[in-house]
C-alpha atoms as a PDB file:
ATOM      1  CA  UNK A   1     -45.439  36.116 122.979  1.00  0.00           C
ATOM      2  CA  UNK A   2     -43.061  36.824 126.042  1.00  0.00           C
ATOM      3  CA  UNK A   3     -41.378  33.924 127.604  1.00  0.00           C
ATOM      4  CA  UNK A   4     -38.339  34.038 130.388  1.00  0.00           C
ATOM      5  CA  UNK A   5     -35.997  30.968 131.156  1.00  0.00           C
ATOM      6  CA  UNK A   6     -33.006  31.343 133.726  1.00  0.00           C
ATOM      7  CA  UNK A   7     -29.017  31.256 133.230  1.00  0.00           C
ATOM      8  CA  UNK A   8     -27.466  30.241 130.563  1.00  0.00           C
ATOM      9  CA  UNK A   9     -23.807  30.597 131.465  1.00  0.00           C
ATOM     10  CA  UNK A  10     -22.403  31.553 127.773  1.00  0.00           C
ATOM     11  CA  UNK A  11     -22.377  28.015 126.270  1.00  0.00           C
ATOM     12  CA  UNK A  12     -22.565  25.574 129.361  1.00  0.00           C
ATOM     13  CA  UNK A  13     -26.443  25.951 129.964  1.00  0.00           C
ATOM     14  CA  UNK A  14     -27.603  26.806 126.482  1.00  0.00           C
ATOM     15  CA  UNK A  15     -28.747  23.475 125.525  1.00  0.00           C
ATOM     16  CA  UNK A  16     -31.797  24.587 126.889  1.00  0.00           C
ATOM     17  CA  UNK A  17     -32.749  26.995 123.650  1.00  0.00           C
ATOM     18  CA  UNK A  18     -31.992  23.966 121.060  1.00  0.00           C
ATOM     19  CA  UNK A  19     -35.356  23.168 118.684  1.00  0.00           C
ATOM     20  CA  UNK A  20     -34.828  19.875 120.383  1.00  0.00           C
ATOM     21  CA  UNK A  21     -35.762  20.963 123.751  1.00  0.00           C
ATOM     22  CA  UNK A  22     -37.279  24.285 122.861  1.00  0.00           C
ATOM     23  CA  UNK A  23     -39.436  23.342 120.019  1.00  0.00           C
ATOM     24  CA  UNK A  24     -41.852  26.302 120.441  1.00  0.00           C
ATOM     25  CA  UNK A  25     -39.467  28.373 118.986  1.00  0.00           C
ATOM     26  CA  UNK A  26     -39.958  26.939 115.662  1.00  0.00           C
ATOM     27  CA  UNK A  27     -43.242  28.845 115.952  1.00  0.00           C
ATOM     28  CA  UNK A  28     -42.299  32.222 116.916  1.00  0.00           C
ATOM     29  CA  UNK A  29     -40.939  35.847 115.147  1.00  0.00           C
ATOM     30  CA  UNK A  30     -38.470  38.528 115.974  1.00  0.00           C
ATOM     31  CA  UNK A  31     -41.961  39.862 117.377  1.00  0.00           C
ATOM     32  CA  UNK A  32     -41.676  37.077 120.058  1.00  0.00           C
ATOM     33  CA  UNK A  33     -39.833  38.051 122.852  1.00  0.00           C
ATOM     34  CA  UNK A  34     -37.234  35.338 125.201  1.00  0.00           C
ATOM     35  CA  UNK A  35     -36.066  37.227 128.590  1.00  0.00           C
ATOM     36  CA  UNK A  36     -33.051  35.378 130.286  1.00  0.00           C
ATOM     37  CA  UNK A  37     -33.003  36.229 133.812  1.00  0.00           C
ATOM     38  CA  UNK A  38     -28.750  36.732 134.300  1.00  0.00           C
ATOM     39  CA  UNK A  39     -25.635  34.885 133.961  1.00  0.00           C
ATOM     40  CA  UNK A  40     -26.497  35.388 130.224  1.00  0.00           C
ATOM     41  CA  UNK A  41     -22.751  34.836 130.026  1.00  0.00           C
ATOM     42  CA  UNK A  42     -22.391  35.266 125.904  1.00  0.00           C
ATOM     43  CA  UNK A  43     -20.230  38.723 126.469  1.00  0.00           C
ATOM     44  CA  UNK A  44     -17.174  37.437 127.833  1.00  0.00           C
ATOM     45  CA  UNK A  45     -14.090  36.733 126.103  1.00  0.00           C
ATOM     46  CA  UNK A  46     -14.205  39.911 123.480  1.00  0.00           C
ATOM     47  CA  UNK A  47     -15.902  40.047 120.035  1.00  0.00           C
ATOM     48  CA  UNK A  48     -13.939  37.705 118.316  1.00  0.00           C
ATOM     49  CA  UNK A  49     -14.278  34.685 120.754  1.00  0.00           C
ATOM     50  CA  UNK A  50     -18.179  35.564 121.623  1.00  0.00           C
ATOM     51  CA  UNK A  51     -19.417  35.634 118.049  1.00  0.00           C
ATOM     52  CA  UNK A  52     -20.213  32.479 117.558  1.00  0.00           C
ATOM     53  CA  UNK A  53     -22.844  32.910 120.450  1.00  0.00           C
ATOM     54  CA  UNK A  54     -24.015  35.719 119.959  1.00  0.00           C
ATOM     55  CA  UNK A  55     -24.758  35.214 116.221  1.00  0.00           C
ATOM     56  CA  UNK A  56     -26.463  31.766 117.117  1.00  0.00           C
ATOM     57  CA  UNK A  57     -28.835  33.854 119.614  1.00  0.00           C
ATOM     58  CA  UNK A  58     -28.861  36.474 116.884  1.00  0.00           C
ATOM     59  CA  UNK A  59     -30.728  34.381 114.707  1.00  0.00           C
ATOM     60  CA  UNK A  60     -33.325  32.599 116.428  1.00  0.00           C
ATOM     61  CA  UNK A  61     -36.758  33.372 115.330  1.00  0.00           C
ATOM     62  CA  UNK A  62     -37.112  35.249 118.225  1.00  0.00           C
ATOM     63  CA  UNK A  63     -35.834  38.398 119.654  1.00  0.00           C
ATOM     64  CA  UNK A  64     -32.936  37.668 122.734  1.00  0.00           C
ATOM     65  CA  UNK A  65     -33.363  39.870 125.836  1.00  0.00           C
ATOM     66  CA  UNK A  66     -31.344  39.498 129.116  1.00  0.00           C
ATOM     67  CA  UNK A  67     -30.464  40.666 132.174  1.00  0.00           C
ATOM     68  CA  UNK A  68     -26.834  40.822 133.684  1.00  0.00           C
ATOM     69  CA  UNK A  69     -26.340  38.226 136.505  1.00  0.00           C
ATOM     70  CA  UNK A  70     -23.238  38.026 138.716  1.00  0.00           C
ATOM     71  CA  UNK A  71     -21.184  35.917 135.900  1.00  0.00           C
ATOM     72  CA  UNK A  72     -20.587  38.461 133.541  1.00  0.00           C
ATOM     73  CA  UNK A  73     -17.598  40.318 132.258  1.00  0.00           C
ATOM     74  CA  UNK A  74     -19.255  43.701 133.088  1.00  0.00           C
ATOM     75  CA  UNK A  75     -16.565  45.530 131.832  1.00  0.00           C
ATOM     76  CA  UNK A  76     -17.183  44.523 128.242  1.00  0.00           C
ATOM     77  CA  UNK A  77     -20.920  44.761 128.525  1.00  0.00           C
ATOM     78  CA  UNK A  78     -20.519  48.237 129.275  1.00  0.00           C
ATOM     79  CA  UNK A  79     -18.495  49.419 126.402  1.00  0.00           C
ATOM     80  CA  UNK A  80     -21.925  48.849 124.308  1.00  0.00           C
ATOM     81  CA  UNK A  81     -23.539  51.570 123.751  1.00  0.00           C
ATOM     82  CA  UNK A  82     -26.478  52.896 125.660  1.00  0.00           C
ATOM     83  CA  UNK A  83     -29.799  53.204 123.231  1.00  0.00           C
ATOM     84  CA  UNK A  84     -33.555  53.520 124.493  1.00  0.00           C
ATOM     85  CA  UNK A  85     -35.506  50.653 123.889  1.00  0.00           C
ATOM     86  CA  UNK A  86     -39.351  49.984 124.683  1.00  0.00           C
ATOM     87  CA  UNK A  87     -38.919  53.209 127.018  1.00  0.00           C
ATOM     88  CA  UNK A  88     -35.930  52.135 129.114  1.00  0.00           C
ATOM     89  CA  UNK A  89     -31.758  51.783 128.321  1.00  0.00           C
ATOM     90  CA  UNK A  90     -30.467  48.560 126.552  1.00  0.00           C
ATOM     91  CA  UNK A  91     -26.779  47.855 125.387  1.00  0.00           C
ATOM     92  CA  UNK A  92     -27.730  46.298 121.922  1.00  0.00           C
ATOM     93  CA  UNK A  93     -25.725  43.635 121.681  1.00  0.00           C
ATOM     94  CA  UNK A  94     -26.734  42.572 117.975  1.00  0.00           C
ATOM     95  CA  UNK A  95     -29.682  43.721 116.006  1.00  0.00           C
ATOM     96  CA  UNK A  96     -32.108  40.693 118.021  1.00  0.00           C
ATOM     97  CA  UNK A  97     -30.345  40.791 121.621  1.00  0.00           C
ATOM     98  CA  UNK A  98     -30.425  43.078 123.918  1.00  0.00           C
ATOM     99  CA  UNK A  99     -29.305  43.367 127.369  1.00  0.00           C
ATOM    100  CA  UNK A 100     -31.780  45.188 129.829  1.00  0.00           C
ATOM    101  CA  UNK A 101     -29.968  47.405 132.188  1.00  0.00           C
ATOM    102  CA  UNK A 102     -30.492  47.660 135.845  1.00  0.00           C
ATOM    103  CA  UNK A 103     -33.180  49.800 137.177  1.00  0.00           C
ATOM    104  CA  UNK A 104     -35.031  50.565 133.514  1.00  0.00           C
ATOM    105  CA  UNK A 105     -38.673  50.539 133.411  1.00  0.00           C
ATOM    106  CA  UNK A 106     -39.824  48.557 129.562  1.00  0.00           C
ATOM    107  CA  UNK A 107     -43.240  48.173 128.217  1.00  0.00           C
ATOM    108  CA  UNK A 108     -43.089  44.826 125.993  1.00  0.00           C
ATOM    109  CA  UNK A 109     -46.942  44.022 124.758  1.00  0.00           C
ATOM    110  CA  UNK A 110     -48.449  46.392 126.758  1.00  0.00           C
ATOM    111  CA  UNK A 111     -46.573  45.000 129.785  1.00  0.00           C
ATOM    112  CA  UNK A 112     -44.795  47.295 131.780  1.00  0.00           C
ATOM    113  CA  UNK A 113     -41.275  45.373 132.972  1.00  0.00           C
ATOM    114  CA  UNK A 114     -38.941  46.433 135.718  1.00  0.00           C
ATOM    115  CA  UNK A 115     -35.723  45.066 135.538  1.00  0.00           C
ATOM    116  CA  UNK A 116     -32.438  44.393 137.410  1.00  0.00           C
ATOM    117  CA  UNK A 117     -29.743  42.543 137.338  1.00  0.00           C
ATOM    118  CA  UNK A 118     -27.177  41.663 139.123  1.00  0.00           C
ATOM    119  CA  UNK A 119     -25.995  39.732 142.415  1.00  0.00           C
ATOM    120  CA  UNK A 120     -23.305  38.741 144.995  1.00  0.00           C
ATOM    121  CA  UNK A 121     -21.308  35.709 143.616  1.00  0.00           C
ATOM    122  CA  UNK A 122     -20.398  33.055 146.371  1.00  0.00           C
ATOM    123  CA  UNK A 123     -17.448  31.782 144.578  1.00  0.00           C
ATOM    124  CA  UNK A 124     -15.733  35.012 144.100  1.00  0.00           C
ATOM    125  CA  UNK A 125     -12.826  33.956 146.306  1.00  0.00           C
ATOM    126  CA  UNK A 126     -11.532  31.438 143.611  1.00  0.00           C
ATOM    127  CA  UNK A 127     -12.068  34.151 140.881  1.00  0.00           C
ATOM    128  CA  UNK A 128      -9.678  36.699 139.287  1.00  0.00           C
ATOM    129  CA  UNK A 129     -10.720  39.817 139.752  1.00  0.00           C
ATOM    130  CA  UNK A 130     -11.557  41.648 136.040  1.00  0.00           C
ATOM    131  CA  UNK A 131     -10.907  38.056 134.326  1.00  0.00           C
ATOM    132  CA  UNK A 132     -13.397  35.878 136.244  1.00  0.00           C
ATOM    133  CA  UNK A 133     -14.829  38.388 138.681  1.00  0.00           C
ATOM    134  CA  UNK A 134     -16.182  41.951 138.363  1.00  0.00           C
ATOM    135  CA  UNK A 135     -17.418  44.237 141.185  1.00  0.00           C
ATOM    136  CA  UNK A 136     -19.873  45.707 139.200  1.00  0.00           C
ATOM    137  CA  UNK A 137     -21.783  42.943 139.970  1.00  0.00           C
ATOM    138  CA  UNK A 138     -23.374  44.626 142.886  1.00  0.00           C
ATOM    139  CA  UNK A 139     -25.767  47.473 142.691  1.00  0.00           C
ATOM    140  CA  UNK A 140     -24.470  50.603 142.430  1.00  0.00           C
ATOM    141  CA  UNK A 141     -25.962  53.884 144.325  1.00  0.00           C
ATOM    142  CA  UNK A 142     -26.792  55.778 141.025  1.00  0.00           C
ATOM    143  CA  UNK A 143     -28.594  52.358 139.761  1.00  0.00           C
ATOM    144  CA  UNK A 144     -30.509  52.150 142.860  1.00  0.00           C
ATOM    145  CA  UNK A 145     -31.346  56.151 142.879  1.00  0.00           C
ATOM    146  CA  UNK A 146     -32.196  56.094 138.588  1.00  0.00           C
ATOM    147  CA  UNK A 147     -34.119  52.753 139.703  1.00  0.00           C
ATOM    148  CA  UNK A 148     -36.031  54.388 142.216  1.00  0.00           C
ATOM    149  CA  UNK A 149     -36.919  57.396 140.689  1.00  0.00           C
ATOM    150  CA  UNK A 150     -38.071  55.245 137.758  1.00  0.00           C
ATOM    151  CA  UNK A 151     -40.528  53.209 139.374  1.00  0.00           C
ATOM    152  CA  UNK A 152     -41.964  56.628 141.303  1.00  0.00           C
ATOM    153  CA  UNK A 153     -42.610  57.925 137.971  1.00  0.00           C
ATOM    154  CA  UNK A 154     -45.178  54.498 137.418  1.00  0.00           C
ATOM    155  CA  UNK A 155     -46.375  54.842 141.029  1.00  0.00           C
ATOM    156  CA  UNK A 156     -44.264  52.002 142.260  1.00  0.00           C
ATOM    157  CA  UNK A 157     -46.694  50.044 140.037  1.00  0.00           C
ATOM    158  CA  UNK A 158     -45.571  47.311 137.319  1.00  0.00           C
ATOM    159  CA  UNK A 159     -46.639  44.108 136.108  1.00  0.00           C
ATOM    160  CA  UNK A 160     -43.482  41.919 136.372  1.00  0.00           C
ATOM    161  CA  UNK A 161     -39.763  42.526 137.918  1.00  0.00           C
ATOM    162  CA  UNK A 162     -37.058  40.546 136.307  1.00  0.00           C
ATOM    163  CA  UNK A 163     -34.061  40.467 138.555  1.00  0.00           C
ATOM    164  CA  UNK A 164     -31.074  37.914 138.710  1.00  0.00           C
ATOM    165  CA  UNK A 165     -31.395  37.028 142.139  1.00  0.00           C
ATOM    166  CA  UNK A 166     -33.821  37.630 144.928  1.00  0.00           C
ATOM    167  CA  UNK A 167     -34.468  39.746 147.800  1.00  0.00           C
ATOM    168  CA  UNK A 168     -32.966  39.435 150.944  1.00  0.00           C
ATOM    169  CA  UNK A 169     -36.057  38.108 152.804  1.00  0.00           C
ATOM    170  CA  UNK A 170     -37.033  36.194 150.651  1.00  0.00           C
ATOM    171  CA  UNK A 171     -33.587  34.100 149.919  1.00  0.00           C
ATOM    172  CA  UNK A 172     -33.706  33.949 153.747  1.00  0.00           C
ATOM    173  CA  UNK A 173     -37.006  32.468 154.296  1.00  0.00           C
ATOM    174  CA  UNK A 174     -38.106  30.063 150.867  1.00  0.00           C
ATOM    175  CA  UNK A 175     -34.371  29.643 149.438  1.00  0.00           C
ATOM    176  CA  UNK A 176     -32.315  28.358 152.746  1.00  0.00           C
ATOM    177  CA  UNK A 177     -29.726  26.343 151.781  1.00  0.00           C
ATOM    178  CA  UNK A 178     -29.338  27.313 148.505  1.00  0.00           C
ATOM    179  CA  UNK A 179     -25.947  30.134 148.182  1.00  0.00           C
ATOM    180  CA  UNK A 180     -25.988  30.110 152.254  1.00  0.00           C
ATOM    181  CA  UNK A 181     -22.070  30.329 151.829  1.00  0.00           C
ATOM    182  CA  UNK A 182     -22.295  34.155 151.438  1.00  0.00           C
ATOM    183  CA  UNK A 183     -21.021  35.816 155.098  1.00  0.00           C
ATOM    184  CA  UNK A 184     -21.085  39.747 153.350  1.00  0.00           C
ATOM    185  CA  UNK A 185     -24.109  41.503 152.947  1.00  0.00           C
ATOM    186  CA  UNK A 186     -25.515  42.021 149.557  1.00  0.00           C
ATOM    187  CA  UNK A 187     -26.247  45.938 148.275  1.00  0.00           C
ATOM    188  CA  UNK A 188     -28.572  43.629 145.544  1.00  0.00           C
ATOM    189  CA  UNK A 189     -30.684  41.755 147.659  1.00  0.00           C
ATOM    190  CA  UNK A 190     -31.220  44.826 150.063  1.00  0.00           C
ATOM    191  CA  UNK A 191     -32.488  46.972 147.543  1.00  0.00           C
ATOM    192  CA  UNK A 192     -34.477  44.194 145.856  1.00  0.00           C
ATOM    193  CA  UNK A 193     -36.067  43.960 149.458  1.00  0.00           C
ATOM    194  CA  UNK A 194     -37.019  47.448 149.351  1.00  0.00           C
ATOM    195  CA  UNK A 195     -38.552  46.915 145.463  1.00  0.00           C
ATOM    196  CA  UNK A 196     -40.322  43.709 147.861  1.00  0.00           C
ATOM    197  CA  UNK A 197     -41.875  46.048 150.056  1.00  0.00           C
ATOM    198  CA  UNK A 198     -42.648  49.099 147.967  1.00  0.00           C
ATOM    199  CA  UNK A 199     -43.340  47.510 144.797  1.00  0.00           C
ATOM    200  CA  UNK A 200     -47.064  46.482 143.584  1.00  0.00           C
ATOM    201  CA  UNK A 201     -46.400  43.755 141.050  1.00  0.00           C
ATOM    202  CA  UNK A 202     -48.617  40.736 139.556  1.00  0.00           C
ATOM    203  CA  UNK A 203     -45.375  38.168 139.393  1.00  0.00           C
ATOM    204  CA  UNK A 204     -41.175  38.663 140.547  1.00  0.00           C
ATOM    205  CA  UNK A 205     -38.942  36.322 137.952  1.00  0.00           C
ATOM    206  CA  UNK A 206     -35.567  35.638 138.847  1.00  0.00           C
ATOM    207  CA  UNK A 207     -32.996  33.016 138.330  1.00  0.00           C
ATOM    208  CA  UNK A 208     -28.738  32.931 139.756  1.00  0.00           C
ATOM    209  CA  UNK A 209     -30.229  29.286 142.343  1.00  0.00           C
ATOM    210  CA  UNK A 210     -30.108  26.644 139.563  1.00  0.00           C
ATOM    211  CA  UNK A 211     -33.719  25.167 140.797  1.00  0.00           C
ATOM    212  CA  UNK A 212     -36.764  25.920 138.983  1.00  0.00           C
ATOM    213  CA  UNK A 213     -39.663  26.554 141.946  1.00  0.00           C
ATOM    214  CA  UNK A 214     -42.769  28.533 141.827  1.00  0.00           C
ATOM    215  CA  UNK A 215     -43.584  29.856 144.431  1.00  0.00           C
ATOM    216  CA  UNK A 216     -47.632  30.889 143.623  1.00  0.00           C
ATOM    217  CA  UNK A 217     -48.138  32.195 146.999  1.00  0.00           C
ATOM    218  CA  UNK A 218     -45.393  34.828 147.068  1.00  0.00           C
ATOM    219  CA  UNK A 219     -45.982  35.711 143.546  1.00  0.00           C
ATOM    220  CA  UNK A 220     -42.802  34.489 142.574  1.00  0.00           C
ATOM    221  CA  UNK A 221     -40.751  31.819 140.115  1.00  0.00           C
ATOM    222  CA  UNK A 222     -37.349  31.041 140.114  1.00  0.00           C
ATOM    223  CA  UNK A 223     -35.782  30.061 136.980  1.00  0.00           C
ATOM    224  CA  UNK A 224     -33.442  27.686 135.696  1.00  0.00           C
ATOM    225  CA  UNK A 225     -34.058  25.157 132.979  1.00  0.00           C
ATOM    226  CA  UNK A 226     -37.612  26.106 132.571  1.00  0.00           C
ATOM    227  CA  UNK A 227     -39.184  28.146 129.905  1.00  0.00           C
ATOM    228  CA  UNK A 228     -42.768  29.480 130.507  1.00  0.00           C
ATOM    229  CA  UNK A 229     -45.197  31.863 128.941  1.00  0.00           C
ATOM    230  CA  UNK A 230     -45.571  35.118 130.601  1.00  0.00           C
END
């Protein structure tokens, strides 16, 4: 079984995966698959003060896989090292989560899964740059290029992208309102409006807008407290 949920924000939104309010779990195996799309959060501080986390999501039944979102400490998730996973790069965080890198192609249950993370943060102006604020958080041109070139090698064809936020056009015409505080352009949502209008895909999951919406007609859900089946 694959299911997806949205942020968790280290320990402030994680109440979400308790048995209490996520009794499925109880049910499922490391075979089982839960996708968190960004602001995983739960590589932050360093080892020592993210253990606890990371052991709890270590052993759930199931098997831990996220994206990065804007509220990371990027720095720190990139001093993991790079494996292959299910045909795309991972940092392995512990031996049950994993976090997906940007622009890797994954077949999970047959299912071919393009994901990327990342996205502009609105608050960045009260954050400390490389203590509360990373620039990595933006898409980078070699994660755009190794993106692209991925998807050309599946025909620009996938079942289901997994991004953090959205694309531009979309944000701008179903998600007014919602993050409108951002005057700069964002690399992220440009190139996620190019994956928009190259892309053949049955379903687009995202999270980073706190609301939980699904939007049938454009083939896309954005997460927050939800968890659904894929």
């Amino acid at each position: 079984m694959i299911l997806i949920t949205g942020d968790i924000h280290g320990s402030i939104d994680v109440g979400k995966l308790t048995t209490k309010r996520f009794s499925l779990q109880k049910e499922l195996t490391k075979k089982d698959y839960l996708i968190i799309c960004g602001d995983f959060g739960g590589v932050w501080f360093g080892e020592q003060k993210d253990r606890f986390w990371l052991d709890w999501h270590n052993n759930k039944n199931y098997t831990t896989l996220f994206i990065d979102g804007n509220h990371e400490n990027h720095n720190l998730l990139n001093e993991y090292p790079i494996e292959q996973w299910k045909g795309g790069k991972v940092h392995k965080i512990r031996p049950s989560v994993y976090h997906l890198m940007r622009g890797q192609i994954f077949t999970i249950e047959g299912k071919k899964f393009f994901a990327f993370g990342g996205a502009l943060s609105t608050d960045k102006k009260d954050r400390r740059e490389n203590i509360s604020w990373w620039a990595s958080e933006e898409a980078s041109i070699e994660e755009i290029k190794e993106a692209k070139e991925n998807l050309q090698r599946e025909d620009n064809i996938i079942d289901y992208v997994i991004t953090h936020t959205v694309s531009k056009g979309f944000r701008e015409n179903y998600l007014n309102g919602l993050r409108d505080e951002v005057c700069e352009e964002s690399v992220t949502e440009e190139f996620l409006q190019y994956i928009e209008n190259n892309v053949n895909y049955k379903y687009w999951y995202s999270g980073h807008f706190h609301i939980d919406k699904n939007f049938q007609d454009e083939k896309h859900y954005v997460l927050y407290n939800d968890i659904i089946s894929i």
